[in-house]
Protein backbone atom coordinates (compact mmCIF):
# COMPACT_ATOMS: atom_id res chain seq x y z
CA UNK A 1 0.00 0.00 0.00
CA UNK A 2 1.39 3.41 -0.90
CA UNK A 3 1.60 6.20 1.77
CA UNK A 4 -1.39 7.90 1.83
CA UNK A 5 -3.66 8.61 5.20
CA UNK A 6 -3.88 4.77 5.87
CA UNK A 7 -0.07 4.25 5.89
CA UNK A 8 0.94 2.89 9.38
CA UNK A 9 4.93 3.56 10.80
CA UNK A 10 5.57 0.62 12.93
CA UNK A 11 7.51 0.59 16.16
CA UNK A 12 9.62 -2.21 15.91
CA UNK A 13 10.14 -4.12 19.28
CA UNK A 14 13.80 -4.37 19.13
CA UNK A 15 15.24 -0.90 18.00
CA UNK A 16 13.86 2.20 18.08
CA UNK A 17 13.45 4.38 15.04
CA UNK A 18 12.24 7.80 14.25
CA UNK A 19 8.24 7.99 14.07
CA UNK A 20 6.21 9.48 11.45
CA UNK A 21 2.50 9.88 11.72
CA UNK A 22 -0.59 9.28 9.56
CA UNK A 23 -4.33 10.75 10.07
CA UNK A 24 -6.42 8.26 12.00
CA UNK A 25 -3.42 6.46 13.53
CA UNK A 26 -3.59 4.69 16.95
CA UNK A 27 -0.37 3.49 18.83
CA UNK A 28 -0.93 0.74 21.26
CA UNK A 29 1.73 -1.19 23.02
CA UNK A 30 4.22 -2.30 20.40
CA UNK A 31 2.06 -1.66 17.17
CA UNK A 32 0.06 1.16 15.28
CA UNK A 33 -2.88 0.67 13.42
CA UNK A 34 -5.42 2.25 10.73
CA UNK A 35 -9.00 1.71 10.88
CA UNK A 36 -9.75 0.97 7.02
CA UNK A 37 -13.49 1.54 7.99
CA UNK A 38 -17.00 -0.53 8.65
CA UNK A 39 -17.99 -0.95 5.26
CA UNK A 40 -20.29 -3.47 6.15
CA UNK A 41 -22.44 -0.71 8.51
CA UNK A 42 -24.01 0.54 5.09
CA UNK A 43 -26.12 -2.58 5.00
CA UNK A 44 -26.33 -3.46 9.32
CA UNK A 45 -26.39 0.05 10.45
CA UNK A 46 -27.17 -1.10 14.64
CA UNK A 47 -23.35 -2.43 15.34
CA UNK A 48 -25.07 -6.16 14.81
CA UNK A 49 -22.90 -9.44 14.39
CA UNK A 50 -24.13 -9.46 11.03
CA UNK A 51 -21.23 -6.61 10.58
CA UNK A 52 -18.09 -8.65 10.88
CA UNK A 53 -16.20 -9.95 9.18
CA UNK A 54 -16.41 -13.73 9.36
CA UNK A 55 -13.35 -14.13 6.58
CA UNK A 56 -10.62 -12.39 4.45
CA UNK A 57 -8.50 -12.58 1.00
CA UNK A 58 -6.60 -11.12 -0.86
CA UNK A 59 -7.05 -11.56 -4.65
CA UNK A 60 -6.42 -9.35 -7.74
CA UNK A 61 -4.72 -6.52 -4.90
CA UNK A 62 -8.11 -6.57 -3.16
CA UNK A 63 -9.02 -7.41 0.02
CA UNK A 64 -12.70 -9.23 -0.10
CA UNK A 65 -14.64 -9.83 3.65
CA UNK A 66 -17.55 -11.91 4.03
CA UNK A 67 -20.51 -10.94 6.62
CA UNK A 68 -24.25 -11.54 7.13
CA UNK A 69 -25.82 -13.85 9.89
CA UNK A 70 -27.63 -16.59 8.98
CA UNK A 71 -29.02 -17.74 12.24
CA UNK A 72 -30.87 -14.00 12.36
CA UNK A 73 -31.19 -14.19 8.68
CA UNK A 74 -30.10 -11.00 8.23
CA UNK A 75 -29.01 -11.24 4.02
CA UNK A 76 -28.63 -10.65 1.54
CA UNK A 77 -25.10 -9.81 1.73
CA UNK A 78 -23.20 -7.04 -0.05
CA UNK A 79 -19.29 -8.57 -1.30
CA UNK A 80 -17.03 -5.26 -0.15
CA UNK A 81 -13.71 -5.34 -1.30
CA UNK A 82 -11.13 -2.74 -0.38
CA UNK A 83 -8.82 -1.59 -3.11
CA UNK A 84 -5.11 -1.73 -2.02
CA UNK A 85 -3.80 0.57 -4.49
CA UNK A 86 -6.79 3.62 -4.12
CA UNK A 87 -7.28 2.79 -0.96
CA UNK A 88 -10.56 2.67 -0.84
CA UNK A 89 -14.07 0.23 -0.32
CA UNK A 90 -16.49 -0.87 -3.00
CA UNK A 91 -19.58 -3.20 -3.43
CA UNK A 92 -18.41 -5.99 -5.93
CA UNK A 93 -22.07 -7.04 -5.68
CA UNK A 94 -24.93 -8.57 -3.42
CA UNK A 95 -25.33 -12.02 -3.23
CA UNK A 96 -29.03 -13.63 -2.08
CA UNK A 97 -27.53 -15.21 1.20
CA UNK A 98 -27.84 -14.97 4.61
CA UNK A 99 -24.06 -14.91 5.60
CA UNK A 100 -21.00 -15.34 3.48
CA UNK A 101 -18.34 -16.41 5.75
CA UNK A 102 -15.12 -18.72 3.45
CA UNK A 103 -13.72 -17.83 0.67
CA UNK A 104 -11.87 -20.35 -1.66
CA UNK A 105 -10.21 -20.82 -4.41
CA UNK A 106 -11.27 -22.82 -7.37
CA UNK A 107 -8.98 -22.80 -10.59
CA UNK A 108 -7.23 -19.98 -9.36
CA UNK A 109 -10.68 -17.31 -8.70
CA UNK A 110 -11.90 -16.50 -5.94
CA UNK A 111 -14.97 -18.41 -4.95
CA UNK A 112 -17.55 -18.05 -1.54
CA UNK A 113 -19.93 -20.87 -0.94
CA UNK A 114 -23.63 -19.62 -0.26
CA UNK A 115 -23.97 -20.84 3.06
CA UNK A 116 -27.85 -19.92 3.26
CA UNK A 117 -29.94 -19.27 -0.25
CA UNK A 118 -32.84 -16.77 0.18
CA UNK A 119 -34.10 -18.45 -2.68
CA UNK A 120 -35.84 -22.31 -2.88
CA UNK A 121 -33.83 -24.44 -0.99
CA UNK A 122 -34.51 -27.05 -3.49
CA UNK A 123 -31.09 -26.21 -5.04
CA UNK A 124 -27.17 -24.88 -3.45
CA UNK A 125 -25.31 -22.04 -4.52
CA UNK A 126 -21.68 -21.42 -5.32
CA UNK A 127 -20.47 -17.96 -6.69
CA UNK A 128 -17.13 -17.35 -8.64
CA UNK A 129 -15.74 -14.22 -9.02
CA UNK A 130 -14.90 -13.09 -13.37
CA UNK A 131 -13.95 -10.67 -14.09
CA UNK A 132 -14.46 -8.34 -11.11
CA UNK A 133 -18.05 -9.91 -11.18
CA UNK A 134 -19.95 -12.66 -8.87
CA UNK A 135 -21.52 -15.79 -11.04
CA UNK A 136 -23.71 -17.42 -9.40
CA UNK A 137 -23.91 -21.40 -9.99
CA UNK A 138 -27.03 -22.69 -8.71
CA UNK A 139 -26.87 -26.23 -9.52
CA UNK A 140 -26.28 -28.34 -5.90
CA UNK A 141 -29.46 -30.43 -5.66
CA UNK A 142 -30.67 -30.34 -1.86
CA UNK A 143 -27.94 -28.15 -0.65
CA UNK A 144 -29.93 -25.94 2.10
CA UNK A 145 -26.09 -24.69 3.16
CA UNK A 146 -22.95 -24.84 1.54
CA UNK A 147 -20.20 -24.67 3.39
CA UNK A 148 -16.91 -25.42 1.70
CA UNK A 149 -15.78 -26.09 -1.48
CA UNK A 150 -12.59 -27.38 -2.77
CA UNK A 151 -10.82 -28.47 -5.84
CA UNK A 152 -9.16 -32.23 -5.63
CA UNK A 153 -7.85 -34.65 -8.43
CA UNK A 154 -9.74 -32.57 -11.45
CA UNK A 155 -12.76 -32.29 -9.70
CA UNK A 156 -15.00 -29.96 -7.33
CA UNK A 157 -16.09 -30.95 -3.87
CA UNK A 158 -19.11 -29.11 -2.03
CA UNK A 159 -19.31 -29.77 1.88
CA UNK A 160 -23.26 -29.10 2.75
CA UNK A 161 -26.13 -29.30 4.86
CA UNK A 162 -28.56 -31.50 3.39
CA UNK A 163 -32.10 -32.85 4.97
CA UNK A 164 -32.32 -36.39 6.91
CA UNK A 165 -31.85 -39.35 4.88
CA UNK A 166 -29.25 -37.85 2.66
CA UNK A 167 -24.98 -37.00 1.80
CA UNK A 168 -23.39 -34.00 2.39
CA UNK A 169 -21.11 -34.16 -0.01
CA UNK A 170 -21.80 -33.62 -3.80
CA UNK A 171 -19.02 -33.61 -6.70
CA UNK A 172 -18.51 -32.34 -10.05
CA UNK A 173 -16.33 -34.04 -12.48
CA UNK A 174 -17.27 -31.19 -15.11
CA UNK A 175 -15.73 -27.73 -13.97
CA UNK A 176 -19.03 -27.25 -11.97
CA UNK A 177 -21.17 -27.31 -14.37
CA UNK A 178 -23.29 -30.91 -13.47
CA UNK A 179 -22.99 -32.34 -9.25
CA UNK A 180 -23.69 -35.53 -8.17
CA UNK A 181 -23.63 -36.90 -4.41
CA UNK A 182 -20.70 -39.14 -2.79
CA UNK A 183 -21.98 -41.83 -0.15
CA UNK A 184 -20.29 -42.18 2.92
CA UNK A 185 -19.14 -45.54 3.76
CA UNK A 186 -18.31 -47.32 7.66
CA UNK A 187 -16.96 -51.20 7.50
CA UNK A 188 -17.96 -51.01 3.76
CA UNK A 189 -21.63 -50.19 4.74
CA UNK A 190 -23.15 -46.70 3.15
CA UNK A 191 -23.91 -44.40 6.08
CA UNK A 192 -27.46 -44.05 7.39
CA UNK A 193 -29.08 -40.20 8.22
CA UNK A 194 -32.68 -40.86 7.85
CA UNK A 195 -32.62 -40.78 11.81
CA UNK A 196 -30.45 -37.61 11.95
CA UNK A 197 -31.92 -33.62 12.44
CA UNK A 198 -28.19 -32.42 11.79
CA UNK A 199 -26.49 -33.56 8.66
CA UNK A 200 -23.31 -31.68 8.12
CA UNK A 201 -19.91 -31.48 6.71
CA UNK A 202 -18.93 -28.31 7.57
CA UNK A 203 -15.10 -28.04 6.12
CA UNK A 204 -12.70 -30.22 3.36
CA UNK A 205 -9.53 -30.13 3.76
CA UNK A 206 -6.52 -31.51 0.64
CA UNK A 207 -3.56 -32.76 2.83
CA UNK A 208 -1.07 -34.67 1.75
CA UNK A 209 -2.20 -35.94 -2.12
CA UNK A 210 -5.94 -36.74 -0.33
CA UNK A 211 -9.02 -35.33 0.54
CA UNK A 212 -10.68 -35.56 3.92
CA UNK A 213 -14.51 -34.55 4.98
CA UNK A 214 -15.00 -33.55 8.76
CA UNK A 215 -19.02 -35.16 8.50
CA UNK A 216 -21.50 -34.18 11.23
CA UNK A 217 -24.46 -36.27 12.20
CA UNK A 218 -26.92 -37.12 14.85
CA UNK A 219 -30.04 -36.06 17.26
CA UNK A 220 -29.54 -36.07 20.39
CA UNK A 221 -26.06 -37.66 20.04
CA UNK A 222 -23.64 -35.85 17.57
CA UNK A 223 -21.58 -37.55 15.54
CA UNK A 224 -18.00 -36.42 14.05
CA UNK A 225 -15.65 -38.08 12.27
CA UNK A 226 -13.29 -37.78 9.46
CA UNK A 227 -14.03 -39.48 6.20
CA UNK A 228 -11.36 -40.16 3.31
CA UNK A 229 -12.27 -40.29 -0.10
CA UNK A 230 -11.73 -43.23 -2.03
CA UNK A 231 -12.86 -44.94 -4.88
CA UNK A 232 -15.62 -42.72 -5.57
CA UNK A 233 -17.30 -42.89 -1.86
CA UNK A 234 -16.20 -41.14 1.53
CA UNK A 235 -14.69 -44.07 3.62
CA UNK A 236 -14.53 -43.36 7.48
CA UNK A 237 -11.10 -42.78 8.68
CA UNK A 238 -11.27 -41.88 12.68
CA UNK A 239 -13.48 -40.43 15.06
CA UNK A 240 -13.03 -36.74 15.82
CA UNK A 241 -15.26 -35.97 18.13
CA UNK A 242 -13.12 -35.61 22.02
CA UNK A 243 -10.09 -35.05 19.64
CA UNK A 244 -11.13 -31.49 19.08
CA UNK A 245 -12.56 -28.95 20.92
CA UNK A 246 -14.47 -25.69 19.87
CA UNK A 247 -14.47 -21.80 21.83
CA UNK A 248 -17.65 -20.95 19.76
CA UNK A 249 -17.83 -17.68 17.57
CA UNK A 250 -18.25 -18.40 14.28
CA UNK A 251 -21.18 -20.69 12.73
CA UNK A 252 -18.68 -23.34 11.18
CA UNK A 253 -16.69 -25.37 13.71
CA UNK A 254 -13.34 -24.95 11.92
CA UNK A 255 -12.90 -20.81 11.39
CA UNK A 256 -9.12 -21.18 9.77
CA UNK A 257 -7.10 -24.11 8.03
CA UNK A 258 -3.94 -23.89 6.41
CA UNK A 259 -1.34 -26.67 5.19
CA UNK A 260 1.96 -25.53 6.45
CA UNK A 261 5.09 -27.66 6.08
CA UNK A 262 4.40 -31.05 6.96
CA UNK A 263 1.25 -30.01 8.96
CA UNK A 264 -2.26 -29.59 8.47
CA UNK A 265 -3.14 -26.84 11.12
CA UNK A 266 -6.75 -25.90 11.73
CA UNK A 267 -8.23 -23.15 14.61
CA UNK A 268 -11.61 -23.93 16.37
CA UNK A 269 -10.49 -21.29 19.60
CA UNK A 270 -7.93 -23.90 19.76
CA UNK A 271 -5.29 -24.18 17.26
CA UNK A 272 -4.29 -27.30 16.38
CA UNK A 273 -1.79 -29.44 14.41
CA UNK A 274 -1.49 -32.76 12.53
CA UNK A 275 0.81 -35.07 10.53
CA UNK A 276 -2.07 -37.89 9.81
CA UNK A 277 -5.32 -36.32 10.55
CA UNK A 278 -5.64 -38.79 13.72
CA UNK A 279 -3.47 -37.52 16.52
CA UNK A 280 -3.40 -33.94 17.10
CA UNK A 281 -0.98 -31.18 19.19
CA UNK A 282 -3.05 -28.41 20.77
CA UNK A 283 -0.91 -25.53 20.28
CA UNK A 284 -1.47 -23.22 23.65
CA UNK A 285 -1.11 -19.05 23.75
CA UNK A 286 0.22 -16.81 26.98
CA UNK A 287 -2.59 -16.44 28.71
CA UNK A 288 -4.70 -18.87 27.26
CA UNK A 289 -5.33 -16.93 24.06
CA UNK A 290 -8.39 -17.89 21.66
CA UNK A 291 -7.18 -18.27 18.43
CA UNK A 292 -9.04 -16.70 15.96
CA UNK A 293 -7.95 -17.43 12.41
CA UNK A 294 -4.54 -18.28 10.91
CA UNK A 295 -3.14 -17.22 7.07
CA UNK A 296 0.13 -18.05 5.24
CA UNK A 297 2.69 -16.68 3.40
CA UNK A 298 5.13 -18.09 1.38
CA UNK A 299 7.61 -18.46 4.62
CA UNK A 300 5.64 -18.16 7.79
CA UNK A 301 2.45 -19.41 9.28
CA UNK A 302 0.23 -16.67 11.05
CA UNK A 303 -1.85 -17.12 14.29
CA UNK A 304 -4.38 -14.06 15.34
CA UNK A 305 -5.01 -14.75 18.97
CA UNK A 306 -6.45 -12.34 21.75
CA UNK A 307 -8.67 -12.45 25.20
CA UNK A 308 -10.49 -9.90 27.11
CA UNK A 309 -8.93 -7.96 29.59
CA UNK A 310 -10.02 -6.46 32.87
CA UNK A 311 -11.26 -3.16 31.68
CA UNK A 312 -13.84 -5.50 29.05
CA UNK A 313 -10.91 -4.31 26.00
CA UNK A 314 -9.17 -7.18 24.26
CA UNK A 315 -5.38 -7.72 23.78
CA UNK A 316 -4.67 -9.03 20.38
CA UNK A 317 -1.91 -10.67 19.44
CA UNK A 318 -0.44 -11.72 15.90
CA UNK A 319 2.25 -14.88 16.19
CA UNK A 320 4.43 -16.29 13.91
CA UNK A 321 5.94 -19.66 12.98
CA UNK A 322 8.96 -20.70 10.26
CA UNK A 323 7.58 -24.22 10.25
CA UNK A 324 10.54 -26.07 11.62
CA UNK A 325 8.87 -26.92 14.95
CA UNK A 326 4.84 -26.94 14.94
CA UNK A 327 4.46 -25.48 18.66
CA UNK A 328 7.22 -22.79 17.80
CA UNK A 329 4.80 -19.39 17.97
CA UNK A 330 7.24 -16.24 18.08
CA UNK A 331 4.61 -13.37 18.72
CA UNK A 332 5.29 -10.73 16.41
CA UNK A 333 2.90 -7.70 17.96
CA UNK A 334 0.15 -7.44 19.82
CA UNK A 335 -2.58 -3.95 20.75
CA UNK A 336 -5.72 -3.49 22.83
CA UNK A 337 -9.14 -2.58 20.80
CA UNK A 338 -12.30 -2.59 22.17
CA UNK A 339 -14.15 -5.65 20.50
CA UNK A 340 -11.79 -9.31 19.71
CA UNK A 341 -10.70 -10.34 16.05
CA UNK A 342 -12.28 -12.57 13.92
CA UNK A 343 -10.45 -12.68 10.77
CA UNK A 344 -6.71 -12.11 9.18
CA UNK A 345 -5.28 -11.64 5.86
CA UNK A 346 -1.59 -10.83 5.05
CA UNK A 347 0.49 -9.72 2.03
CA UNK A 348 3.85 -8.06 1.76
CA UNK A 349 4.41 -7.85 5.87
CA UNK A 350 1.20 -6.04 5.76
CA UNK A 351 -1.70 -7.38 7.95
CA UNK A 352 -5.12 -7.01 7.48
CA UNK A 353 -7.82 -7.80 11.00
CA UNK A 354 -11.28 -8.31 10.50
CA UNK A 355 -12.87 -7.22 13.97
CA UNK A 356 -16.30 -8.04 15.88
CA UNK A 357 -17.70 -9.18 18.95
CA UNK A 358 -20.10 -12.17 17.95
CA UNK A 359 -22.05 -11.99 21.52
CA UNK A 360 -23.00 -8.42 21.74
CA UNK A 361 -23.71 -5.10 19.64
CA UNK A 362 -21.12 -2.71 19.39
CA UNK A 363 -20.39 0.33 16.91
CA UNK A 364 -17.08 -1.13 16.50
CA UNK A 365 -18.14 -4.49 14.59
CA UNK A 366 -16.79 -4.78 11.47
CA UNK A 367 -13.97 -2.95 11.45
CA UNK A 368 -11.65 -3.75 9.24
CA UNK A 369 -7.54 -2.36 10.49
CA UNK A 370 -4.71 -2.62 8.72
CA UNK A 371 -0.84 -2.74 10.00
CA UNK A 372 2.57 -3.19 8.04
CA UNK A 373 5.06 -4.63 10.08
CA UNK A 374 8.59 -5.23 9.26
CA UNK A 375 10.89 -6.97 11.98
């Protein structure tokens, strides 16, 4: 980002340099910050949850944020990206959902799944962005929610919530065009859900040359395991649920996964790691920290972690590891705001946080802040 009125001047932590200032600048602690703005306020003007900023990216030198809430149905939901070169927010266009909160890539565009159509949930929806444009593909046959998508082996995978009795899984073989549902197999047996109110596979995840499906089922008695796809069908590969535990404060159980080095690391509150997608190291934070998200460069692995202070503020904290030992978190800054993160995005040592407090209104929700650190 060129210097302008959102250019921060960091103070490093280990030498002291000469400080220049920029309008709208806050210094906390170690770090200063801009507040980009609540674009999102436009469309949820009473400091609602619906503001923040569930997710982040960076495509095209624009930052995109999802928002909406789809428990208070509260789309549809207007795509703002921020312009790193002008420096300023835009609508790239409103999408009929109730909450847009992942984006993904598939064939190198950006893509959001639509978690919650306002339209007959007799068919899913998918969006691409072209061309600086949102298509919509409205093709996933009982897909009330659709929560991930991924690319794998020349094909695209859609992780939904479907009704009882069916798969939450649907692929394409045909860039997207035509989806057909992938059973889920235990002992060689295809899974039964006619008995189950929640049927759910929240998050995919491409590790290692395979793809895995965290699946959801049950009543009264949740279910959640990992599947493995093979041979055309989902084959169950270990049981999940005890493994991993959730701080709740985003809709989806898993809010940020990256594959770093020779580690699949995932943040539910608690960040963990994995070699084999069965045994798992909780990676802890001073003070018990929630991790919020994590994002990736090309060398380091991110972790945005904070926790409410005395005075109801929250520290926040942005660590970083080189991958050569998984637990090795070297906390790069940290500042006090008045709601927690949500979301992160980096590019070029510069650091994008999506903030918003989930449990409560505030006028702060949705901001979006940016810092440029350098060490």
């Amino acid at each position: 980002m060129k210097c302008s009125r959102y250019l921060v001047i960091i103070l490093c932590i280990f030498t002291i340099a000469n400080l220049a200032s920029c309008s709208g600048q806050k210094t906390v602690d170690d770090v200063s910050y801009a507040e980009l703005g609540i674009p999102t306020a436009k469309r949820y003007t009473e400091g609602i949850s619906a503001r923040n900023p569930w997710d982040m990216a960076i495509f095209d030198d624009k930052l995109y944020i999802g928002s909406g809430d789809y428990d208070a149905n509260s789309g549809p939901v207007d795509m703002w990206c921020y312009n790193l070169d002008s420096e300023t927010w835009s609508n790239s266009g409103t999408l009929l959902e109730e909450e847009i909160d992942r984006f993904c890539f598939i064939d190198d565009k950006l893509a959001v799944p639509g978690i919650d159509p306002q339209e007959d949930w007799s068919l899913g929806n998918y969006y691409i962005l072209d061309n600086d444009q949102w298509i919509k593909y409205r093709n996933i046959n009982g897909g009330l929610h659709t929560f991930d998508i991924i690319e794998f082996d020349n094909m695209i995978f859609a992780g939904l919530g479907v009704s009882s009795g069916s798969y939450p899984i649907v692929c394409s073989a045909d860039s997207g065009k035509t989806f057909d549902t992938v059973p889920f197999q235990k002992d060689g047996k295809n899974i039964q859900t006619s008995d189950s109110q929640k049927v759910r596979v929240y998050d995919l995840f491409v590790f290692k040359d395979s793809l895995y499906a965290a699946f959801t089922y049950g009543d009264s008695e949740i279910t959640y395991d990992l599947y493995k796809y093979e041979n055309g069908v989902f084959a169950y590969d270990n049981q999940w649920y005890g493994k991993i535990h959730q701080i709740k404060f985003t809709n989806n159980i898993i809010a940020g996964k990256a594959e770093f080095g020779d580690n699949m690391f995932f943040t539910t509150g608690y960040l963990y790691a994995t070699e084999d997608m069965r045994n798992f190291t909780r990676i802890t934070f001073p003070d018990s920290q929630t991790v919020y998200d994590i994002c990736k460069d090309e060398k380091y692995l991110y972790a945005l972690c904070g926790n409410e202070q005395d005075d109801g503020k929250y520290k926040i904290s942005v660590y970083r590891n080189d991958g050569k030992i998984i637990t090795n978190f070297h906390e790069l800054f940290n500042f006090v705001y008045e709601v927690p993160p949500l979301s992160i995005s980096c590019q070029d040592e510069s650091f994008f946080i999506g903030m918003g407090n989930t449990a409560a209104t505030h006028d702060k929700n949705g901001m979006i802040l940016f810092i440029e650190y350098s060490d």
